[in-house]
C-alpha atoms as a PDB file:
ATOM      1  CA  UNK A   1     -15.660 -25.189  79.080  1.00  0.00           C
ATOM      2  CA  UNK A   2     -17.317 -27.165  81.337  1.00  0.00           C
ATOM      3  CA  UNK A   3     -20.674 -25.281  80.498  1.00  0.00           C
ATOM      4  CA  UNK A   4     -20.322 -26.961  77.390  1.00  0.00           C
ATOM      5  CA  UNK A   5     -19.851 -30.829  78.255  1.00  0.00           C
ATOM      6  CA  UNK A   6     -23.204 -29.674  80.758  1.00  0.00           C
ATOM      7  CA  UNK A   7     -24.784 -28.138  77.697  1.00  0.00           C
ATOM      8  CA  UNK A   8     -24.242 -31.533  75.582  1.00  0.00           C
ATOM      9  CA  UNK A   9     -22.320 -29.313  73.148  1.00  0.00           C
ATOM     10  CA  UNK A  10     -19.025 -30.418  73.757  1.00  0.00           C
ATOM     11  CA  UNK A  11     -16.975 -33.677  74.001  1.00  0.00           C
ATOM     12  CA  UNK A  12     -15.004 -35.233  77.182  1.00  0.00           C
ATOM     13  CA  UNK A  13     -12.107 -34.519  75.326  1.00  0.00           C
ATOM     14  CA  UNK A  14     -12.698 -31.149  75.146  1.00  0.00           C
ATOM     15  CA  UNK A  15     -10.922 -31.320  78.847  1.00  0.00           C
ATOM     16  CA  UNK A  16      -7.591 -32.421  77.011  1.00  0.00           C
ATOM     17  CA  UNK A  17      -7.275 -28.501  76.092  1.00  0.00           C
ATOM     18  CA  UNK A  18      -6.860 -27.232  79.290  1.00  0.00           C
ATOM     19  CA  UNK A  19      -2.994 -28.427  79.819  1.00  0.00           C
ATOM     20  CA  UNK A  20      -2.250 -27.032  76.480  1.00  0.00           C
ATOM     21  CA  UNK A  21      -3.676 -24.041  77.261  1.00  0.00           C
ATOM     22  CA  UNK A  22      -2.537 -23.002  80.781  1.00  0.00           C
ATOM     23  CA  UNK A  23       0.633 -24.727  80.887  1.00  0.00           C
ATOM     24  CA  UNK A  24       2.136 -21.844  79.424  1.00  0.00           C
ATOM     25  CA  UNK A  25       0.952 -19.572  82.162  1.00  0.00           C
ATOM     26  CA  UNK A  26       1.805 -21.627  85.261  1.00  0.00           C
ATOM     27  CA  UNK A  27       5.447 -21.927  83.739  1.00  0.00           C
ATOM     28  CA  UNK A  28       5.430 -18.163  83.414  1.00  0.00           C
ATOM     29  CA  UNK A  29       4.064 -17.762  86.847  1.00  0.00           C
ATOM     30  CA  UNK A  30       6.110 -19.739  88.473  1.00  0.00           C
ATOM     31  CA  UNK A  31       9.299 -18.321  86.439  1.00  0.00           C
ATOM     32  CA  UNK A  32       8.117 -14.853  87.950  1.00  0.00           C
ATOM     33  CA  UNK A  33       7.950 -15.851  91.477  1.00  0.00           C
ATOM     34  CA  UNK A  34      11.033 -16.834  91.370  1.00  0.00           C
ATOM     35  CA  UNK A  35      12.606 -13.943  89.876  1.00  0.00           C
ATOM     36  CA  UNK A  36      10.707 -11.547  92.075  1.00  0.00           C
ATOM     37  CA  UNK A  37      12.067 -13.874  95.008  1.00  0.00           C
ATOM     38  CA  UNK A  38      15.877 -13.407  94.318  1.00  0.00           C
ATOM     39  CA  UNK A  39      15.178  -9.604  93.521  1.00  0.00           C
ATOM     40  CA  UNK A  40      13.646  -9.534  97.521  1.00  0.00           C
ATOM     41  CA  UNK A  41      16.981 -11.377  98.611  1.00  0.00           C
ATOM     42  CA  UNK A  42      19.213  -8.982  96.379  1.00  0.00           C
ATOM     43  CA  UNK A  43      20.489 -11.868  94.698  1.00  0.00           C
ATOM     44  CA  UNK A  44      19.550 -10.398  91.036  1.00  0.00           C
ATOM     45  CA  UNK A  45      21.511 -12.257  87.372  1.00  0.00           C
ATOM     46  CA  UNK A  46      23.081 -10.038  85.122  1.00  0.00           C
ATOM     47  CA  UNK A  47      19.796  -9.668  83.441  1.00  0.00           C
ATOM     48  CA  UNK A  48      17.920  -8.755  85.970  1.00  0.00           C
ATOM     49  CA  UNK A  49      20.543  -6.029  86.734  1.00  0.00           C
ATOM     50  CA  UNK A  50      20.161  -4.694  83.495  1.00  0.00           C
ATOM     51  CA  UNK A  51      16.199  -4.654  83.525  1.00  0.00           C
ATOM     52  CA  UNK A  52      16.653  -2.423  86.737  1.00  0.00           C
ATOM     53  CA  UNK A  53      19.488  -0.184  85.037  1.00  0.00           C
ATOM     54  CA  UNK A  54      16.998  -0.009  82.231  1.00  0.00           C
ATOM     55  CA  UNK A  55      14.115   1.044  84.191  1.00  0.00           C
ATOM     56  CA  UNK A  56      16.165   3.436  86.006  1.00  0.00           C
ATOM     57  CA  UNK A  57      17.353   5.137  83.074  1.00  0.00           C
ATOM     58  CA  UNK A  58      13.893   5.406  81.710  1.00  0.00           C
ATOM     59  CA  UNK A  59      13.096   7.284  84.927  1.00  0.00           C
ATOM     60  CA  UNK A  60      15.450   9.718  83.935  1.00  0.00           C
ATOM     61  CA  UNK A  61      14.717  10.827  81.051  1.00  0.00           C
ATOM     62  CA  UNK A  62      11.147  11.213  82.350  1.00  0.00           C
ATOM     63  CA  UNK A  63      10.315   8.178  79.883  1.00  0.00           C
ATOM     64  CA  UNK A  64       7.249   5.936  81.468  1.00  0.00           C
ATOM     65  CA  UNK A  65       8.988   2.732  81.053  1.00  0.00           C
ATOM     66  CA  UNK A  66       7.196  -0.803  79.273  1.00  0.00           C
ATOM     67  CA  UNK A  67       5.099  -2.682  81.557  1.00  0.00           C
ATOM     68  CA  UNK A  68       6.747  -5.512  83.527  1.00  0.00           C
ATOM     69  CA  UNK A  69       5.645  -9.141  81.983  1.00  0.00           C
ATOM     70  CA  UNK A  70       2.929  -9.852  85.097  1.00  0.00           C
ATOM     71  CA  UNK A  71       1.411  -6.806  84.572  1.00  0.00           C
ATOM     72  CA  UNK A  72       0.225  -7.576  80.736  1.00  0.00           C
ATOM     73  CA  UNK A  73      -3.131  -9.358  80.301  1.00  0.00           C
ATOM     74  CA  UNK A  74      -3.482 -12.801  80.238  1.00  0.00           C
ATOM     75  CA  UNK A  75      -3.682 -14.848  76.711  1.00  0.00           C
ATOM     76  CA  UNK A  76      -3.896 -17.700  75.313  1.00  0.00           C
ATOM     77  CA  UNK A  77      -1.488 -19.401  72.729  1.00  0.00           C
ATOM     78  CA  UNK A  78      -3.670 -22.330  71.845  1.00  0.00           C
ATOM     79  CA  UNK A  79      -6.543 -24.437  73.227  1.00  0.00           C
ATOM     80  CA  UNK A  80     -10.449 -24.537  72.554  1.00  0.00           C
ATOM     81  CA  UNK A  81     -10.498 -21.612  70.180  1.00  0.00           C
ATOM     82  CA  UNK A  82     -12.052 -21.415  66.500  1.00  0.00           C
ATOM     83  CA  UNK A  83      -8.616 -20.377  64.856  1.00  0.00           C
ATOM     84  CA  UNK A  84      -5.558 -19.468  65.588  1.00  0.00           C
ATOM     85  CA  UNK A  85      -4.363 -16.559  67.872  1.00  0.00           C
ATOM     86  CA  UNK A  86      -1.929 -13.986  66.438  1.00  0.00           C
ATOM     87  CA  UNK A  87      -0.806 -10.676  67.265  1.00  0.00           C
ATOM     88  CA  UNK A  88      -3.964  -8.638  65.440  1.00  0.00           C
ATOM     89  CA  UNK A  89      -6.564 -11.029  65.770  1.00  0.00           C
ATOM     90  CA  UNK A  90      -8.900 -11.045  69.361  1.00  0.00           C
ATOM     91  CA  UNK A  91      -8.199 -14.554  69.654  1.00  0.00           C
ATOM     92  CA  UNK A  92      -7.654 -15.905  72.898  1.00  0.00           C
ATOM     93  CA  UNK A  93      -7.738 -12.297  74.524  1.00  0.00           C
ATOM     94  CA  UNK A  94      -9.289 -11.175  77.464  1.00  0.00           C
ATOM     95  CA  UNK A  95     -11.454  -8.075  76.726  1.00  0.00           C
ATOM     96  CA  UNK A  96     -11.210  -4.389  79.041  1.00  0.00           C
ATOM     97  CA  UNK A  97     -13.819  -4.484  81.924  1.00  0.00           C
ATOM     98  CA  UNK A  98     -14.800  -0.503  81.282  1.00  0.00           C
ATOM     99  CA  UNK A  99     -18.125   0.722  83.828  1.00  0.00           C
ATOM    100  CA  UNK A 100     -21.019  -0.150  80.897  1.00  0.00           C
ATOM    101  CA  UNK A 101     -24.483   0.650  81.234  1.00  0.00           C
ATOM    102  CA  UNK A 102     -27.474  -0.892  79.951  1.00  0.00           C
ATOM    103  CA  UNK A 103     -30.805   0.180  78.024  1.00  0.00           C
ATOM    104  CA  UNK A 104     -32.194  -0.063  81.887  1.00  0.00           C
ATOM    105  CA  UNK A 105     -30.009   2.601  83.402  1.00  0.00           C
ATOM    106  CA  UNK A 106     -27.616  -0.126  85.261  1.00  0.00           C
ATOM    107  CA  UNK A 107     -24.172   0.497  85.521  1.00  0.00           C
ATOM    108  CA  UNK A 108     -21.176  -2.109  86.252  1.00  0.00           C
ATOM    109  CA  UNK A 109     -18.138  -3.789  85.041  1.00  0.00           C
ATOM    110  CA  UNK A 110     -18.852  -5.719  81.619  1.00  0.00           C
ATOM    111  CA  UNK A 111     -18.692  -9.170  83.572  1.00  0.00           C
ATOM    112  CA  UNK A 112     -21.037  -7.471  85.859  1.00  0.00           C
ATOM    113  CA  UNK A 113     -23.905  -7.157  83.875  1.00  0.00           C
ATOM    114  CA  UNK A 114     -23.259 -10.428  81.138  1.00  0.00           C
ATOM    115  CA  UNK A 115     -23.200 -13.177  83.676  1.00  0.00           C
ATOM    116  CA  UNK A 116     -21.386 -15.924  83.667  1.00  0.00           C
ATOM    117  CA  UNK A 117     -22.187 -18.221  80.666  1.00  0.00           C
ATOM    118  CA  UNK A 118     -21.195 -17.789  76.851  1.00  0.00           C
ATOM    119  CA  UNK A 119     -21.949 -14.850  75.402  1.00  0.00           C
ATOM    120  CA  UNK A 120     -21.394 -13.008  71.971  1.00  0.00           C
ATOM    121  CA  UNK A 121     -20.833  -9.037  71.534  1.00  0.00           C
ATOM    122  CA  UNK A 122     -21.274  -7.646  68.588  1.00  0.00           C
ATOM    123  CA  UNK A 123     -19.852  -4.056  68.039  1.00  0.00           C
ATOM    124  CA  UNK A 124     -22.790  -1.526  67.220  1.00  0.00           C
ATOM    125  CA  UNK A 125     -24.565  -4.729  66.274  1.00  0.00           C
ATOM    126  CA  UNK A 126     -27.027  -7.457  67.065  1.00  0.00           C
ATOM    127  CA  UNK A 127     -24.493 -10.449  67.254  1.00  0.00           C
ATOM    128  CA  UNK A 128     -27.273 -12.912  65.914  1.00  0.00           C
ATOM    129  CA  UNK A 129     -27.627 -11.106  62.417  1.00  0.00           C
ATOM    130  CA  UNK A 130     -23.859 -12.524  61.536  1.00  0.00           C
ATOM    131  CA  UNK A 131     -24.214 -16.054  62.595  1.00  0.00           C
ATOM    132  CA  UNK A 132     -25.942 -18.755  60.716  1.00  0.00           C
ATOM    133  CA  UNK A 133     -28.309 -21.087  61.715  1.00  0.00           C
ATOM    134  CA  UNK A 134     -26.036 -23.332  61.962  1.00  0.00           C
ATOM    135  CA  UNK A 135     -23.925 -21.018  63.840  1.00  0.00           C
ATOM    136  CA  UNK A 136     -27.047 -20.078  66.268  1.00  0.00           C
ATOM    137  CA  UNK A 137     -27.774 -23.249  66.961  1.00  0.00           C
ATOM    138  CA  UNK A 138     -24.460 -24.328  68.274  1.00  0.00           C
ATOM    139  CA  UNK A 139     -24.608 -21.189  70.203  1.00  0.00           C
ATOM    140  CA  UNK A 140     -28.154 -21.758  71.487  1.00  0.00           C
ATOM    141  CA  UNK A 141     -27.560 -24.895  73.034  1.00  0.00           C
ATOM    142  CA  UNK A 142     -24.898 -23.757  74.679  1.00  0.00           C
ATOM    143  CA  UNK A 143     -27.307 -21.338  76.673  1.00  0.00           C
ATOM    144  CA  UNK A 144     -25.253 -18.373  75.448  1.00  0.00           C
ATOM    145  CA  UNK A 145     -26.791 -14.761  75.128  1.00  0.00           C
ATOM    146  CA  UNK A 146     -26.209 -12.227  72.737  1.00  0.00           C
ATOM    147  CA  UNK A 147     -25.649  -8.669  73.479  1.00  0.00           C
ATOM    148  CA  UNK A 148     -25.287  -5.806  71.126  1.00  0.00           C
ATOM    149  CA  UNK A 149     -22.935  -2.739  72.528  1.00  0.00           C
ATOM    150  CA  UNK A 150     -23.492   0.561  71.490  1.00  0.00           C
ATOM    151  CA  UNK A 151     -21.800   3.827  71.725  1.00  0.00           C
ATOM    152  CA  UNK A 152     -23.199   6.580  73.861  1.00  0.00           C
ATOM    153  CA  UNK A 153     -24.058   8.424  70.897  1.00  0.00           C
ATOM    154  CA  UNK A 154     -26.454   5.817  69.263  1.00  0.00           C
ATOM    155  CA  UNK A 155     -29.656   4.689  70.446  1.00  0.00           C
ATOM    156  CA  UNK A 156     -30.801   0.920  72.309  1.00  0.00           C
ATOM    157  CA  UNK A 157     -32.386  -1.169  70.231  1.00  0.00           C
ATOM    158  CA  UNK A 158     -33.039  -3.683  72.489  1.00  0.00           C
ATOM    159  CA  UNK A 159     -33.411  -3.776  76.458  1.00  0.00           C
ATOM    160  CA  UNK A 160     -30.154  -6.617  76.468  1.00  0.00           C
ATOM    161  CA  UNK A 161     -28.036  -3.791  74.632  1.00  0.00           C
ATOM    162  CA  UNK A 162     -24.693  -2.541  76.522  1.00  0.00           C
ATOM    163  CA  UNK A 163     -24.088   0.600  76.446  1.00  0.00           C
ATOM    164  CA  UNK A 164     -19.864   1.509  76.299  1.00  0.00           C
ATOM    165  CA  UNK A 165     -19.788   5.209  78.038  1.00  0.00           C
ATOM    166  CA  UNK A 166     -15.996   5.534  76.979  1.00  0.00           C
ATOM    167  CA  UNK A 167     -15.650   3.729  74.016  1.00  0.00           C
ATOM    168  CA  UNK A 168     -13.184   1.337  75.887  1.00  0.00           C
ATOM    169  CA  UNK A 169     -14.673  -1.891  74.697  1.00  0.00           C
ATOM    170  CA  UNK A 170     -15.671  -1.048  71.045  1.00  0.00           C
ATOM    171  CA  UNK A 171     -11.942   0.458  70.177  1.00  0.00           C
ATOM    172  CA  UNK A 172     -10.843  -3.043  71.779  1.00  0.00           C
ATOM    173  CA  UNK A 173     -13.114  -4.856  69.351  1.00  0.00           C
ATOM    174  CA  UNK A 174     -12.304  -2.379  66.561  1.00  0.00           C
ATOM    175  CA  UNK A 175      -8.372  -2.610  67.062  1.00  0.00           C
ATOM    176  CA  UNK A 176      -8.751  -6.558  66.411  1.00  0.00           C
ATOM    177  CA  UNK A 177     -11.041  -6.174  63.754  1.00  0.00           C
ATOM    178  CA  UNK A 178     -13.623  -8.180  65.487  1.00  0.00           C
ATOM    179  CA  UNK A 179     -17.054  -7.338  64.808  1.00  0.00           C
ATOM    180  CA  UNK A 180     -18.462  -9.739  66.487  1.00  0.00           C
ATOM    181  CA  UNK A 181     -16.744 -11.345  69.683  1.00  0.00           C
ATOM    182  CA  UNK A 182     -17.384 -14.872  71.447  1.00  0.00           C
ATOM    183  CA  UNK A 183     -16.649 -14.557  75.276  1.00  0.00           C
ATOM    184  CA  UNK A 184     -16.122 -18.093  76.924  1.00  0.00           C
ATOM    185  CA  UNK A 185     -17.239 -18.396  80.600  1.00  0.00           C
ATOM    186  CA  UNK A 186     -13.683 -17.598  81.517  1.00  0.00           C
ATOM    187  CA  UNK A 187     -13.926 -14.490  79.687  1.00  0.00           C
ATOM    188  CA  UNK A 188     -11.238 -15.386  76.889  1.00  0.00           C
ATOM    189  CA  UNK A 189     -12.371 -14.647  73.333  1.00  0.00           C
ATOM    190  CA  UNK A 190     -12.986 -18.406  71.627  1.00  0.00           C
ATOM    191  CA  UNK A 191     -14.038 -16.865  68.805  1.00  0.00           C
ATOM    192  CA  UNK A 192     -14.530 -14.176  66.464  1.00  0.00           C
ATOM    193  CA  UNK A 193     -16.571 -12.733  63.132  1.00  0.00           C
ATOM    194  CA  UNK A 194     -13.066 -12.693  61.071  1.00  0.00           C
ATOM    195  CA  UNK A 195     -11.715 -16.660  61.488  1.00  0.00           C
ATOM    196  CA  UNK A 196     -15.638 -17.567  62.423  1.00  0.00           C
ATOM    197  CA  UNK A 197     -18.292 -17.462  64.760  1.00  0.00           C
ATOM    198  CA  UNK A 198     -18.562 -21.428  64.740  1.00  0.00           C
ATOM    199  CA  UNK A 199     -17.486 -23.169  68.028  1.00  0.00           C
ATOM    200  CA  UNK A 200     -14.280 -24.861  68.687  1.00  0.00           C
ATOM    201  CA  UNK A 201     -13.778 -28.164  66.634  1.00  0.00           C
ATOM    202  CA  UNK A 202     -14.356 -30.477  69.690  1.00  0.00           C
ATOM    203  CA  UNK A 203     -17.667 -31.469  69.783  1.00  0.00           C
ATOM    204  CA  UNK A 204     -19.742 -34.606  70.507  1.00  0.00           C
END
């Protein structure tokens, strides 16, 4: 976000997003703490005494049970996004970080080997050929780059191409629908091929 008021791209008030959107996060944080605090000092409420029954049970009956609330990725309900976030949409989501390689022979995390700016992935794609001008302009003076990931079984195109040994990242992308993904700097999607690939509303 602030890569974008540097950029010129983006408005002061762009900064009025961030209460809106981690707000929700610190509340749940702190909420968690505190739970996990009377747990440590046995001093559990009735609910809490029958998430640890449940868990217990699920034990049992050999049953891997649901992930505990801190444990789920991080997301975003609202804020500097180009739609709206809902349940099948990639929308302020936090991609995997699978080991990727490149058309170089590098291997690393994704983050690893895009940097730290704005940058668009496009599934088995060049990102570029789905944006506009318009669209790559905005884009451009952001700084961002634009970085094509393939599967292990199709060939680079380009030397900036990522290469997903697993599949991890492309059946992320493909289980939103999202052809084309918009990474902020803080790694949550702002926007993506389906709801558009224009930035955020708040600009200069």
């Amino acid at each position: 976000m602030i890569a974008g008021l540097v950029a010129g791209a983006a408005a002061e008030t762009l900064l009025d997003s961030y209460e809106a959107e981690r707000a929700p996060n610190v509340a749940f944080m702190t909420a968690e703490s505190e739970r996990l605090g009377r747990i440590i000092k046995m001093q559990m409420t009735a609910s809490e005494k029958a998430e640890a029954l449940f868990a217990a049970v699920f034990g049992k009956l050999g049953i891997k049970p649901p992930p505990l609330p801190i444990a789920l990725p991080p997301q975003l309900d609202t804020g500097w996004l180009s739609g709206v976030p809902v349940k099948g949409n990639a929308l302020g989501k936090m991609p995997p970080q699978p080991v990727m390689g490149t058309a170089k022979g590098r291997y690393g995390k994704l983050d690893d080997l895009i940097g730290s700016g704005f940058v668009l992935l496009g599934e088995n794609c060049d990102p570029t050929k789905l944006l506009s001008q318009d669209q790559r302009a905005e884009w451009d003076r952001l700084g961002a780059s634009y970085r094509a990931v393939r599967s292990v079984d199709l060939a680079s195109e380009a030397d900036t191409d990522l290469i997903d040994l697993d599949g991890t990242l492309l059946n992320w992308m493909r289980a939103h629908g999202a052809k084309v993904i918009a990474l902020r700097p803080d790694r949550f999607v702002v926007a993506e091929h389906v709801s558009g690939l224009e930035l955020p509303s708040v600009r200069r």
